[in-house]
N, C-alpha and C. Protein backbone atom coordinates (compact mmCIF):
# COMPACT_ATOMS: atom_id res chain seq x y z
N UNK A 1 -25.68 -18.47 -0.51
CA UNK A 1 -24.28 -18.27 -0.84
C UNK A 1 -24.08 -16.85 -1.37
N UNK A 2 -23.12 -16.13 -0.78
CA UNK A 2 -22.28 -15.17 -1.33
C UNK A 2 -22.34 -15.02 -2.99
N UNK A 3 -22.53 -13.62 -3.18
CA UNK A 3 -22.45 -13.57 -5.05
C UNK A 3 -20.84 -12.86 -4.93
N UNK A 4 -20.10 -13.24 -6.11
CA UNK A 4 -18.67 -12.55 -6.60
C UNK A 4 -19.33 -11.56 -7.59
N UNK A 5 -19.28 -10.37 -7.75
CA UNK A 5 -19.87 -9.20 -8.79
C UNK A 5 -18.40 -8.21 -8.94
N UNK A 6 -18.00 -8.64 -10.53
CA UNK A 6 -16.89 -7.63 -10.87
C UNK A 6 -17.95 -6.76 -11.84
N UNK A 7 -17.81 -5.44 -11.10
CA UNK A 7 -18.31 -4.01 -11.22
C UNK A 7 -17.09 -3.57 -11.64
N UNK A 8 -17.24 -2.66 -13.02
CA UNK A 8 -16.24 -2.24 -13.60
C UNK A 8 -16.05 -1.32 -14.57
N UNK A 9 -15.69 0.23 -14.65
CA UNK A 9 -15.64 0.54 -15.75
C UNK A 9 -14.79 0.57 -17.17
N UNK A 10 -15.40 0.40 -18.17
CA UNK A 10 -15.08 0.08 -19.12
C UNK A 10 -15.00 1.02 -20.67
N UNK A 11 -14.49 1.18 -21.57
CA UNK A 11 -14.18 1.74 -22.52
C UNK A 11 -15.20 0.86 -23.60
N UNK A 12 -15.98 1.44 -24.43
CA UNK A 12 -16.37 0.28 -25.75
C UNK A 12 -15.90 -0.80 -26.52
N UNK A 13 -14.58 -0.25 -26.52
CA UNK A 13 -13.23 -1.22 -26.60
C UNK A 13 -13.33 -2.18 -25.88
N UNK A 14 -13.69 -1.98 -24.33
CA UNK A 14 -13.28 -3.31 -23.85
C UNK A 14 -12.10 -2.85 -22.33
N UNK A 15 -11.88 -1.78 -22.11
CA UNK A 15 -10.30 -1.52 -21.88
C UNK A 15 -10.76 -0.69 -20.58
N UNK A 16 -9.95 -1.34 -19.51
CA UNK A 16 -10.21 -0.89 -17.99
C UNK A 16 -9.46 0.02 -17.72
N UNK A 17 -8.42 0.64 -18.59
CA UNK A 17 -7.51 1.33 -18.01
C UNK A 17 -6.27 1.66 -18.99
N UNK A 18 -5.94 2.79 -18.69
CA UNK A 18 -4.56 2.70 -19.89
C UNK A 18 -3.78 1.85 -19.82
N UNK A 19 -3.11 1.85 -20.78
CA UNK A 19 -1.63 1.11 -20.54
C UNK A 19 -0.54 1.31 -19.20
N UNK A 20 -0.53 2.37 -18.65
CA UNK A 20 0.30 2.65 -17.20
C UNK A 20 -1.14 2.90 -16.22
N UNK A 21 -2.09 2.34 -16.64
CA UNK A 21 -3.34 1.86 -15.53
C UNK A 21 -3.81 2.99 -15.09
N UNK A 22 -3.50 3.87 -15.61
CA UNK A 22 -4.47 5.33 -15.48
C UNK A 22 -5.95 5.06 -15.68
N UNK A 23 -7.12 5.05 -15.31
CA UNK A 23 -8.31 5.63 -15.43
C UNK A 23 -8.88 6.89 -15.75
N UNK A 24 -8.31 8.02 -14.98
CA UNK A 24 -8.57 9.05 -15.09
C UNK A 24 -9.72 9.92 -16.20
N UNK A 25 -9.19 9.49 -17.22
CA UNK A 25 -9.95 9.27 -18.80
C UNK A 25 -11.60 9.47 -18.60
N UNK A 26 -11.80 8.48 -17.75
CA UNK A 26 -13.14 8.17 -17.59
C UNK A 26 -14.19 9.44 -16.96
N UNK A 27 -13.38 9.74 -16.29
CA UNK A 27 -13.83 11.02 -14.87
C UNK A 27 -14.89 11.87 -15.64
N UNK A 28 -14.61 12.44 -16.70
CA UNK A 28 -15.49 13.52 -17.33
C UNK A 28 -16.66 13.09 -18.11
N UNK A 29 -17.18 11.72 -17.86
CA UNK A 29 -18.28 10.93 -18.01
C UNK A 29 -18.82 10.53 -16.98
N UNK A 30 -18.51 11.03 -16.13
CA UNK A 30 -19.50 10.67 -14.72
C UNK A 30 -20.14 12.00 -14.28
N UNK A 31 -21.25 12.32 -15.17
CA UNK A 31 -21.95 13.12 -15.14
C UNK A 31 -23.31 13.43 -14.32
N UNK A 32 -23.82 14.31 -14.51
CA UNK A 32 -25.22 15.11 -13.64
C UNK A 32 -26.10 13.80 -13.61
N UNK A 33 -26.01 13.10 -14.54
CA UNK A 33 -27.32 11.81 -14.62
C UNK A 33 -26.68 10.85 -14.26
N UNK A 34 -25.31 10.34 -13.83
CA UNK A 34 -24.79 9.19 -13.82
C UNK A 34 -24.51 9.25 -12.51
N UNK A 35 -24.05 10.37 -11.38
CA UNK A 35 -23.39 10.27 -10.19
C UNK A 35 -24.55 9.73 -9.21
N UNK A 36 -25.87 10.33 -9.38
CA UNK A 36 -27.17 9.92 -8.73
C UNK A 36 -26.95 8.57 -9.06
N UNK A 37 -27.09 7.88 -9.83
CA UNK A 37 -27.10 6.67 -10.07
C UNK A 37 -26.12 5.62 -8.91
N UNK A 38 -24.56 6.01 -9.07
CA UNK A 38 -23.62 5.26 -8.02
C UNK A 38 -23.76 5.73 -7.02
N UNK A 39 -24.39 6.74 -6.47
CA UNK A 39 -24.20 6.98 -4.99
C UNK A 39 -25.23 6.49 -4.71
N UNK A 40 -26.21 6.16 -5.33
CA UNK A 40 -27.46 5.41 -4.48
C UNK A 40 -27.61 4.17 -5.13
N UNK A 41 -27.32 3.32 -5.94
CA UNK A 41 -27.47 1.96 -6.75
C UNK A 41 -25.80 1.57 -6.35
N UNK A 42 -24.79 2.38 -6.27
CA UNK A 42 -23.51 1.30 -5.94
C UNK A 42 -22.47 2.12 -5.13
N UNK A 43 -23.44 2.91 -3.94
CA UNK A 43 -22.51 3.28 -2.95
C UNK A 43 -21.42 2.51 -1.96
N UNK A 44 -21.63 1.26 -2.15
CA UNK A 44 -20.79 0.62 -1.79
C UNK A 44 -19.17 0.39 -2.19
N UNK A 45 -19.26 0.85 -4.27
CA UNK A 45 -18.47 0.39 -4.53
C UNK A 45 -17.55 2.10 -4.45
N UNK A 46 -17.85 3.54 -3.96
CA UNK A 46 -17.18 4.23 -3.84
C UNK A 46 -16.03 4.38 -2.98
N UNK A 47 -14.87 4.70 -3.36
CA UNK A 47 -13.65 5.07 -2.17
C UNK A 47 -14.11 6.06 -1.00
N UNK A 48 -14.09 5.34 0.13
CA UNK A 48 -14.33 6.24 1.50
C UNK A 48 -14.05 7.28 1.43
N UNK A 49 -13.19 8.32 0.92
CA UNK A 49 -12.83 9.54 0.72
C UNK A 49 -13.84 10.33 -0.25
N UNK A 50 -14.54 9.35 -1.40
CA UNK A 50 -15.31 9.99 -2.27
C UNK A 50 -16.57 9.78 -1.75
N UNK A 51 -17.08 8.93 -0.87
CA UNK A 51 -18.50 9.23 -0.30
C UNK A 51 -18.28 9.99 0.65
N UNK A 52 -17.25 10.35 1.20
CA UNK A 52 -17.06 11.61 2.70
C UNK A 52 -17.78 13.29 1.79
N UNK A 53 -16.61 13.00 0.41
CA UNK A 53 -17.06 14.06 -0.20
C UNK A 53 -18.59 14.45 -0.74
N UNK A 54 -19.02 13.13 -0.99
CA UNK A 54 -20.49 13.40 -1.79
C UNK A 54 -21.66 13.11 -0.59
N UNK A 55 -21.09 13.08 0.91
CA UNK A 55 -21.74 13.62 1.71
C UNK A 55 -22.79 12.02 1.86
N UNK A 56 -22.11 10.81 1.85
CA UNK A 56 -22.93 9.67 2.05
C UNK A 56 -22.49 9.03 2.89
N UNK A 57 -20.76 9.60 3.70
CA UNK A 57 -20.25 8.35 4.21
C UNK A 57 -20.58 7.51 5.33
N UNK A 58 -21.88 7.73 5.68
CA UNK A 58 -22.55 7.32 7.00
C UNK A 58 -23.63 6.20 6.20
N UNK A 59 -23.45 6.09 5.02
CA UNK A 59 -24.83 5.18 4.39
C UNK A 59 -24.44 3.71 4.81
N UNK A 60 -25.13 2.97 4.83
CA UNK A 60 -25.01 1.61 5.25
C UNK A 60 -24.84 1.03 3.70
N UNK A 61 -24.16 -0.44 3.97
CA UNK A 61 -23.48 -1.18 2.68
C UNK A 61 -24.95 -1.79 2.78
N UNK A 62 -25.36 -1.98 1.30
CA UNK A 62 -26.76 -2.40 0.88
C UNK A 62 -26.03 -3.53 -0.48
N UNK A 63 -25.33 -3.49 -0.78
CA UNK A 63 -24.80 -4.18 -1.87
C UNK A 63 -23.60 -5.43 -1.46
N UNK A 64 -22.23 -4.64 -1.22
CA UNK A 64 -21.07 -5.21 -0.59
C UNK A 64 -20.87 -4.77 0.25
N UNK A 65 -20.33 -5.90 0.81
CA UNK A 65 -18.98 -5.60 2.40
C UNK A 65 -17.94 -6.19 2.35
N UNK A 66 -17.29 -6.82 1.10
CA UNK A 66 -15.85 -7.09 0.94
C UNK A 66 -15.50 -6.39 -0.64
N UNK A 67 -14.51 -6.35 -0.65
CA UNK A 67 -14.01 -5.85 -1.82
C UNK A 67 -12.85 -6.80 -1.96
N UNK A 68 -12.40 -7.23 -2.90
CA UNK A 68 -10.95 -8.15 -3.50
C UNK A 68 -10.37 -7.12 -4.48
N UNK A 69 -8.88 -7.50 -4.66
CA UNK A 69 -8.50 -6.44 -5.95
C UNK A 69 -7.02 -6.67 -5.93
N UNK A 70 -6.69 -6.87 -6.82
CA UNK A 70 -5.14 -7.43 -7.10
C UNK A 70 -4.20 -5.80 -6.63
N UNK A 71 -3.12 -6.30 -7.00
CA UNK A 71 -1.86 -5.10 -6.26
C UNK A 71 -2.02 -3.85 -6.85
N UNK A 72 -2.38 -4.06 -8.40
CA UNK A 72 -2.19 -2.80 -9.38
C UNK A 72 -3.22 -2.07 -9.02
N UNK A 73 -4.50 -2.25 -9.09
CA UNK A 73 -5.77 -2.03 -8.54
C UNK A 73 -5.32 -1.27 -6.76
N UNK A 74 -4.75 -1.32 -6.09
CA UNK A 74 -4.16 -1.15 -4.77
C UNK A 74 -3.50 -0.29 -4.77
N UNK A 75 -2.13 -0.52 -5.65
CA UNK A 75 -1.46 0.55 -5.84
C UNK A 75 -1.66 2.11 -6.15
N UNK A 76 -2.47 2.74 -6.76
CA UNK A 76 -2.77 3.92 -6.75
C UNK A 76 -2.67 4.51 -5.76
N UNK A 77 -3.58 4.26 -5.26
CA UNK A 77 -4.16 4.68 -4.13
C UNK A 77 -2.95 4.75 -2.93
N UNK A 78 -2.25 3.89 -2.61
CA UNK A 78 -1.53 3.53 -1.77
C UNK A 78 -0.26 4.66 -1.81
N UNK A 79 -0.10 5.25 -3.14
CA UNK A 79 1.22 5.93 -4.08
C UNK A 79 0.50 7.63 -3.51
N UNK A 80 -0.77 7.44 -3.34
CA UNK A 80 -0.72 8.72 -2.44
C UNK A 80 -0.77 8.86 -1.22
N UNK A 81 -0.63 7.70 -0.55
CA UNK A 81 -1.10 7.84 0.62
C UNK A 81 -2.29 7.25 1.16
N UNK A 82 -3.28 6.89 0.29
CA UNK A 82 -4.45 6.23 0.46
C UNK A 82 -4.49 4.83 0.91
N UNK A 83 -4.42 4.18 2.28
CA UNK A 83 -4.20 2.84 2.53
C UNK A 83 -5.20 2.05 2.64
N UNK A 84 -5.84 3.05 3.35
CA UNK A 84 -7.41 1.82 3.22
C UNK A 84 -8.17 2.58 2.19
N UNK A 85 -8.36 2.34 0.92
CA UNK A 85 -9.31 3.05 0.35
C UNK A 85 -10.80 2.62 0.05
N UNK A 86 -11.20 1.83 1.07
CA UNK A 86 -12.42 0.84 1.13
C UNK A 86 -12.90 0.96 2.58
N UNK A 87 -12.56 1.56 2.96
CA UNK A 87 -12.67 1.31 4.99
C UNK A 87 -13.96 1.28 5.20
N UNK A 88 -14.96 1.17 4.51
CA UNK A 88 -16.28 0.53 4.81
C UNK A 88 -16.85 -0.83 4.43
N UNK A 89 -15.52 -1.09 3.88
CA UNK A 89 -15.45 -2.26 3.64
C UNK A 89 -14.61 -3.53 4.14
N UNK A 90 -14.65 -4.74 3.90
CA UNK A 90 -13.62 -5.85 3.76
C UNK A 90 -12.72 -5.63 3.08
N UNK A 91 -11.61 -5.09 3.41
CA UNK A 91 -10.49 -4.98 1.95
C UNK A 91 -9.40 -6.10 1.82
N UNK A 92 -9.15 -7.20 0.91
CA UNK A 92 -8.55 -8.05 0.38
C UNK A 92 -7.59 -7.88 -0.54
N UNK A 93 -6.12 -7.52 -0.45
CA UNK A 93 -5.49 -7.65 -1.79
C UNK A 93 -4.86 -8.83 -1.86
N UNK A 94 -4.85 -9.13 -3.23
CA UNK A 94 -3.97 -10.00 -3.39
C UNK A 94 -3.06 -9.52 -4.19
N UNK A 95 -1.34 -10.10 -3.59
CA UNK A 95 -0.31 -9.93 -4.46
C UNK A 95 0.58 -11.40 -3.81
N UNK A 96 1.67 -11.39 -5.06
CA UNK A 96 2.60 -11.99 -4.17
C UNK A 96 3.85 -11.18 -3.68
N UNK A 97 3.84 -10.15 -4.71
CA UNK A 97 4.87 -9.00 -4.36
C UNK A 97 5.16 -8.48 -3.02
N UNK A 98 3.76 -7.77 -2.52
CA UNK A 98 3.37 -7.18 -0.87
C UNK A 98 3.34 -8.06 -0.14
N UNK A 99 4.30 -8.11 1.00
CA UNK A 99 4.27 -9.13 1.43
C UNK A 99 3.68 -8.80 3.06
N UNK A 100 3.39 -6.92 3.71
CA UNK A 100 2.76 -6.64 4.82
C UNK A 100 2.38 -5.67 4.47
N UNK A 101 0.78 -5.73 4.70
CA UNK A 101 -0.16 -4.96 4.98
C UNK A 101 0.19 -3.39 5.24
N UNK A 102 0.14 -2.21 4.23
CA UNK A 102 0.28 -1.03 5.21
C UNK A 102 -0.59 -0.41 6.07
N UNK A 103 -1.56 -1.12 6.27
CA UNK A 103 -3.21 -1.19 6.84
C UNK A 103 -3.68 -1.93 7.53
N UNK A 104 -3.47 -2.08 8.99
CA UNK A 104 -4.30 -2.93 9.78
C UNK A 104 -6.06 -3.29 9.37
N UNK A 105 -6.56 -2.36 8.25
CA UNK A 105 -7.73 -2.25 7.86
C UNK A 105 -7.61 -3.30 6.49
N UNK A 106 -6.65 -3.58 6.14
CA UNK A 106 -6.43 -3.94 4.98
C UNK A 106 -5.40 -5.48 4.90
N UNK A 107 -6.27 -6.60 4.30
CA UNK A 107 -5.71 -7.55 4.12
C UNK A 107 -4.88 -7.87 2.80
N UNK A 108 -3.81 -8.29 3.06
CA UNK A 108 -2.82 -8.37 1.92
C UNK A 108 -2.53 -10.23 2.03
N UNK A 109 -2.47 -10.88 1.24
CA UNK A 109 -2.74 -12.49 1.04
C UNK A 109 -1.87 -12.70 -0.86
N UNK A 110 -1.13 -13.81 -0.79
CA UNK A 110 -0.88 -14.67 -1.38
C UNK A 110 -1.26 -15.55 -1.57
N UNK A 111 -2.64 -15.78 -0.65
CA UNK A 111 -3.23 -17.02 -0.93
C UNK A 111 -4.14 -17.41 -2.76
N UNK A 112 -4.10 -18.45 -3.47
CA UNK A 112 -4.67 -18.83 -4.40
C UNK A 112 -5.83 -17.55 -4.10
N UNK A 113 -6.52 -17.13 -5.32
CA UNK A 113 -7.55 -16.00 -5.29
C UNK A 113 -8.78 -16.86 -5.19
N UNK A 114 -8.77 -18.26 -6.75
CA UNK A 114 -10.06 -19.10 -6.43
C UNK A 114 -10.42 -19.67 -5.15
N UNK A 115 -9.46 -19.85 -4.41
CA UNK A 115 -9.39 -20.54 -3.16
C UNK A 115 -10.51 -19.76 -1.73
N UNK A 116 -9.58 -18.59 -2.21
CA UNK A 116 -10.19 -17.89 -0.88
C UNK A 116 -11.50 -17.04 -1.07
N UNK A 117 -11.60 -17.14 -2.85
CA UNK A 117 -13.11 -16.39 -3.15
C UNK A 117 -14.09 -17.35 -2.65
N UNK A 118 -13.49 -18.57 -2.54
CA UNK A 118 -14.84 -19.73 -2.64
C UNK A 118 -15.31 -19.78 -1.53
N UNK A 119 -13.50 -19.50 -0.39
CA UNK A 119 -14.26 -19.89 0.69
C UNK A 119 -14.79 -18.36 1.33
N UNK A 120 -14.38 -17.11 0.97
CA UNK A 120 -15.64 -15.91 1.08
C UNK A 120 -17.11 -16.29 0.67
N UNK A 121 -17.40 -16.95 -0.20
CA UNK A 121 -18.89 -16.97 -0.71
C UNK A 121 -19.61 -18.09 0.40
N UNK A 122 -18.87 -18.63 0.82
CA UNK A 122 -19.37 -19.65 1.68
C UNK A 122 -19.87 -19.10 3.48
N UNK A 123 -19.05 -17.52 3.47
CA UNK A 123 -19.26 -17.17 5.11
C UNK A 123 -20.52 -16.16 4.37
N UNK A 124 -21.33 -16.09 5.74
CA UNK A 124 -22.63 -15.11 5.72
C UNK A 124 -22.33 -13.53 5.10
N UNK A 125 -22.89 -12.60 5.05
CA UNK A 125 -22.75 -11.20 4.31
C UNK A 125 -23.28 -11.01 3.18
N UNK A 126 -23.00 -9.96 2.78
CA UNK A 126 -23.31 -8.93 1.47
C UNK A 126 -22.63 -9.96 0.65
N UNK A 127 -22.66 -9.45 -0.70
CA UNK A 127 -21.94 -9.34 -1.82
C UNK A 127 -20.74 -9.17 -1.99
N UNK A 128 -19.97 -9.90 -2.64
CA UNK A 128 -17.73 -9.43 -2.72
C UNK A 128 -17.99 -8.94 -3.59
N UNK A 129 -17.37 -7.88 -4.05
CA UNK A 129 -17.01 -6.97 -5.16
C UNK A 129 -15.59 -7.06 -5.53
N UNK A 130 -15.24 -7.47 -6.81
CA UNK A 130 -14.24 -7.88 -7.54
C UNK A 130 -13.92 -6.60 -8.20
N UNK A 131 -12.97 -5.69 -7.37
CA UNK A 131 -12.22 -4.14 -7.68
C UNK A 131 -11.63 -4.15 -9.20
N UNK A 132 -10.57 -5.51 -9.25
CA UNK A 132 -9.93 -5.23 -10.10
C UNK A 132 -9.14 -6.04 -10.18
N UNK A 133 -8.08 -6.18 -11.09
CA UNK A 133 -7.72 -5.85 -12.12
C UNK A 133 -8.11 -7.06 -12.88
N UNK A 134 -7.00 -6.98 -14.12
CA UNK A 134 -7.93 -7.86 -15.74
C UNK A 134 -6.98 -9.43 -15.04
N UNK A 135 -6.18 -9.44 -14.69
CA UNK A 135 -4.90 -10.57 -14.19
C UNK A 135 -5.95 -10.95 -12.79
N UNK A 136 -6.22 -10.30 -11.92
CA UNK A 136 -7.21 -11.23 -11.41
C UNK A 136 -9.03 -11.71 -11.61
N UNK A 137 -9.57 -11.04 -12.29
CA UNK A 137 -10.50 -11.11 -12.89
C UNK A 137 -10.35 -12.30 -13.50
N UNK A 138 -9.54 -12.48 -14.72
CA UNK A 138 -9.08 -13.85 -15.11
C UNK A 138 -9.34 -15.07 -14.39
N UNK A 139 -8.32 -15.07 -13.30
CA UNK A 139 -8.08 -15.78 -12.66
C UNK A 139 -9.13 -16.33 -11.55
N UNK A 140 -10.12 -15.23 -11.34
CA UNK A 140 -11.36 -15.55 -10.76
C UNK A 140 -12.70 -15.62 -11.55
N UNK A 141 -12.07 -15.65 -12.88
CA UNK A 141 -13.27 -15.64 -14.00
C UNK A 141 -14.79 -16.87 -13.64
N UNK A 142 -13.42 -18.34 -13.41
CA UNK A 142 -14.98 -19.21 -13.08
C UNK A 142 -16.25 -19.05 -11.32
N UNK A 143 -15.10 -18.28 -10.91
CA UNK A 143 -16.16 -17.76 -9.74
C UNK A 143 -17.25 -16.64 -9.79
N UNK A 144 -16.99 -15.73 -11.08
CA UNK A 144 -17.98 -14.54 -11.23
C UNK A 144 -19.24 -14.99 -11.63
N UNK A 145 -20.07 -14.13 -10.76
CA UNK A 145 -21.43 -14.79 -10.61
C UNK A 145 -22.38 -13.56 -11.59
N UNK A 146 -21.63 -12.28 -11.28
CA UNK A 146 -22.50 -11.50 -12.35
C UNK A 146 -21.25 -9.94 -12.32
N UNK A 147 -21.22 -9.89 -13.31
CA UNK A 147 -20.50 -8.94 -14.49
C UNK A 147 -21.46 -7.79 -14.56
N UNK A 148 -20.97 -6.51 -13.90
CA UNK A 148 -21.43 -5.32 -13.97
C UNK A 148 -20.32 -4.37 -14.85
N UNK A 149 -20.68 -4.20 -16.16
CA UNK A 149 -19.81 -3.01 -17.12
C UNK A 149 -20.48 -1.46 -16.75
N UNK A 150 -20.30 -0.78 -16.42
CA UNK A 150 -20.27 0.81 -16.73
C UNK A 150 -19.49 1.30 -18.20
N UNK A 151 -20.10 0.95 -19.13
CA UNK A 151 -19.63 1.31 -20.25
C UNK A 151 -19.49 2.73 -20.36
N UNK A 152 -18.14 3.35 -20.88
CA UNK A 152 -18.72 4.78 -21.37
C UNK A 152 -18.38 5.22 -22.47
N UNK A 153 -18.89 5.94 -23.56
CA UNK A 153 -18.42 6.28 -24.29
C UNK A 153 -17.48 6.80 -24.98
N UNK A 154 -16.17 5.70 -24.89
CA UNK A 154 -14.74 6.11 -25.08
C UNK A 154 -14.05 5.23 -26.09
N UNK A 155 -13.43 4.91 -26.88
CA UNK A 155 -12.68 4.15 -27.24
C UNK A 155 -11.42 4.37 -27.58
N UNK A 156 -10.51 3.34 -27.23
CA UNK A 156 -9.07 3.41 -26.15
C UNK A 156 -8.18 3.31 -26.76
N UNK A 157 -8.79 2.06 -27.86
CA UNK A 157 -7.41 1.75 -28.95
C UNK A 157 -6.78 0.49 -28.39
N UNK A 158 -6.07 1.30 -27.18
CA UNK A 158 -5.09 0.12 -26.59
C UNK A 158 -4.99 0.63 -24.90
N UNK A 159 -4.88 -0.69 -24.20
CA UNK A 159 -5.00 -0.54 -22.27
C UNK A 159 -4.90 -1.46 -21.73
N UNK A 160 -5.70 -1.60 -20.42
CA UNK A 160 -5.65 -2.36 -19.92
C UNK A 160 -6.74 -3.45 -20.42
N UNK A 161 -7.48 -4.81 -20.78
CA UNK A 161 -8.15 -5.20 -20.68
C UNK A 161 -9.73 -5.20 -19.87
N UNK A 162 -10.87 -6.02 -19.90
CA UNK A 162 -11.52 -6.51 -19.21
C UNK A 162 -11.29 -7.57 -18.49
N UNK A 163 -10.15 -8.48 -19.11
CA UNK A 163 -10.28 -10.06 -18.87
C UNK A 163 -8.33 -10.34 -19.78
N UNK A 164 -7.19 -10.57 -18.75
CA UNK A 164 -6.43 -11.05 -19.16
C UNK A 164 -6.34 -12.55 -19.62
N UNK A 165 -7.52 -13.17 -20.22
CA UNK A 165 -7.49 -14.65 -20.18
C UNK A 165 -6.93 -15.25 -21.63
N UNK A 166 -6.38 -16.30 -21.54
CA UNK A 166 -6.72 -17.45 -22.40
C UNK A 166 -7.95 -17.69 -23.39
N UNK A 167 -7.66 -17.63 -24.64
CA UNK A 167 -9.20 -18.22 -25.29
C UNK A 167 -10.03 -19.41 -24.62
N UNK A 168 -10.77 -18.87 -23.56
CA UNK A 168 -12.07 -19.94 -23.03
C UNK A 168 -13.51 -19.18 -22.91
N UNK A 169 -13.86 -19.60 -23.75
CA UNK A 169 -15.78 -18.70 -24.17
C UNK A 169 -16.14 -19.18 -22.87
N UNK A 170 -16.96 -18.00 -22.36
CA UNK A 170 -17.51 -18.10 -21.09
C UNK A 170 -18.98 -17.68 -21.46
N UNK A 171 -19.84 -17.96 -21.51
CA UNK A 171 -21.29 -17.43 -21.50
C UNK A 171 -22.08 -16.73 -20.50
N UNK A 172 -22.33 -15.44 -19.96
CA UNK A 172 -22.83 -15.00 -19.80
C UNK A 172 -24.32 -14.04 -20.01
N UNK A 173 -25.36 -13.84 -19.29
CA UNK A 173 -26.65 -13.35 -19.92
C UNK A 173 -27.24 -12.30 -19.17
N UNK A 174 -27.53 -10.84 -20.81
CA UNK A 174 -28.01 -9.86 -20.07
C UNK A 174 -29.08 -9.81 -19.13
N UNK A 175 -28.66 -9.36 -18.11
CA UNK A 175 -30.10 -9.01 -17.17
C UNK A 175 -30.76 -7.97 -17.12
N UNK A 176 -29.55 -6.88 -17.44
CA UNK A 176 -30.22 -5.26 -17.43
C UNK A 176 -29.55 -4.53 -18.02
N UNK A 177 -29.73 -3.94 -18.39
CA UNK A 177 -28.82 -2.43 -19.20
C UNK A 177 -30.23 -1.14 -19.13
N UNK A 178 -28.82 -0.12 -18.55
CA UNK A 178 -29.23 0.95 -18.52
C UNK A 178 -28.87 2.13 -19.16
N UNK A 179 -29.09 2.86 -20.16
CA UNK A 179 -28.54 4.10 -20.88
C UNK A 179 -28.57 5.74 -20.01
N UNK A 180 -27.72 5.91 -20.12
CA UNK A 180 -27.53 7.40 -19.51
C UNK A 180 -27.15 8.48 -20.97
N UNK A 181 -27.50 9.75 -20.35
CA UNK A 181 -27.83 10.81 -21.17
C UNK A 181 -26.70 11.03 -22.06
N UNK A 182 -25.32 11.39 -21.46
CA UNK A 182 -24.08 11.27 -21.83
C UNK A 182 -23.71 10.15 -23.04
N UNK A 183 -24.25 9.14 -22.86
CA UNK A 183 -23.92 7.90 -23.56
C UNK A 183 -23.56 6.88 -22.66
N UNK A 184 -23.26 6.94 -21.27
CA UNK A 184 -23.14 5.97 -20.30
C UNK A 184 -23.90 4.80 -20.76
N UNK A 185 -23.59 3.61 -20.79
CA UNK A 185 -24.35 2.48 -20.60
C UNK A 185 -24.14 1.70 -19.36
N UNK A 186 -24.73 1.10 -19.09
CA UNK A 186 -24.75 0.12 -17.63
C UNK A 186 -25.24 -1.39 -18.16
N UNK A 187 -24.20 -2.21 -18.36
CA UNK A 187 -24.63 -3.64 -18.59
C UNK A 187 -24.37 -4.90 -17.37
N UNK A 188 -25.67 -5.47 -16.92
CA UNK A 188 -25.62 -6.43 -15.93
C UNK A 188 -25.42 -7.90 -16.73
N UNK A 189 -24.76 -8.19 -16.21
CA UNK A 189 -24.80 -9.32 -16.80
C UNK A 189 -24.58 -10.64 -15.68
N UNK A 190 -25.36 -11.84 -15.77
CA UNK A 190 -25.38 -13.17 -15.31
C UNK A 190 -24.55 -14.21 -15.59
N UNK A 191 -23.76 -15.21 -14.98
CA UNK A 191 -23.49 -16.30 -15.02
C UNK A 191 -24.25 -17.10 -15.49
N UNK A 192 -23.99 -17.52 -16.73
CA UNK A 192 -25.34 -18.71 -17.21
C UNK A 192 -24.55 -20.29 -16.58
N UNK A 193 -25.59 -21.23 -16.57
CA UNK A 193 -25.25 -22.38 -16.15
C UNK A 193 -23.93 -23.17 -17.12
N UNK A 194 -24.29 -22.96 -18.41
CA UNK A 194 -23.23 -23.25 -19.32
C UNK A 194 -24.03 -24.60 -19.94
């Protein structure tokens, strides 16, 4: 079976993103010791435009070949012009807002998210990678099979979340963490049985 892996960077706080869902913040922590790291441990999860640039975009998916990611997560990208920003990938949004695709490359669905993650994990392939955001993360919380943080050394105050949920303790267990020079941390984390 298919693994669901929300890969994600994160603030110490906790916080995926500003309040108007900016990231940007993050950029000047992806440093000399950290970029080696994603272009060869999670080239999958780069935007086609940023592995063209870092000169990988011919690498084969070793990790994922779908990506999921709610509208907000979509939207950026889309606000410049960027429609498929995964095109080496499966791209899945979900909204109920969008109602057609500006991307023949790119699937846009209203369908339930648990629904159609379950039945992704069930067809043959790579790994789904869970893009984003904290509103679907939530919502696909009991399907995540393992929780990848890119922590970096920031704290936010106030943003976007990790997890728009409801108080429900979920247990999860470290598998790996990795420290980078900068202060980067890298925490893997597992689905425990419960």
């Amino acid at each position: 079976m298919r693994k669901l892996t929300y890969f994600i960077g994160a603030t110490i706080d906790g916080y995926i993103a500003a309040p108007d869902g900016d990231f940007e913040f993050f950029m000047p922590h992806v440093t000399e010791d950290f970029l080696p790291f994603l272009t060869t441990d999670f080239a999958d999860a780069l935007p086609t435009p940023g592995r063209a640039a870092l000169g990988i975009a011919d690498t084969p998916n070793t990790r994922f070949d779908t990506v999921v990611m709610g509208r907000s997560t979509y939207d950026p990208g889309l606000a410049v012009g960027l429609t498929s920003p995964y095109a080496h990938l499966r791209q899945i949004v979900f909204s109920r807002s969008l109602t057609t695709s500006p991307d023949p490359a790119v699937e846009v669905t209203d369908e339930d998210p648990l629904t159609r993650v379950r039945k992704l994990k069930q067809e043959d392939g790579l790994g789904i990678w869970l893009c984003g955001g904290a509103d679907l993360a939530s919502q696909l919380l009991p399907e995540i099979d393992e929780l990848i943080v890119k922590q970096y050394p920031i704290v936010a105050g106030t943003g976007i979340p990790l997890f728009r949920a409801d108080f429900s303790p979920r247990t999860f267990r470290l598998a790996d963490s990795r420290v980078f020079e900068v202060g980067n941390v890298v925490l893997t984390y597992t689905k425990t049985s419960d």
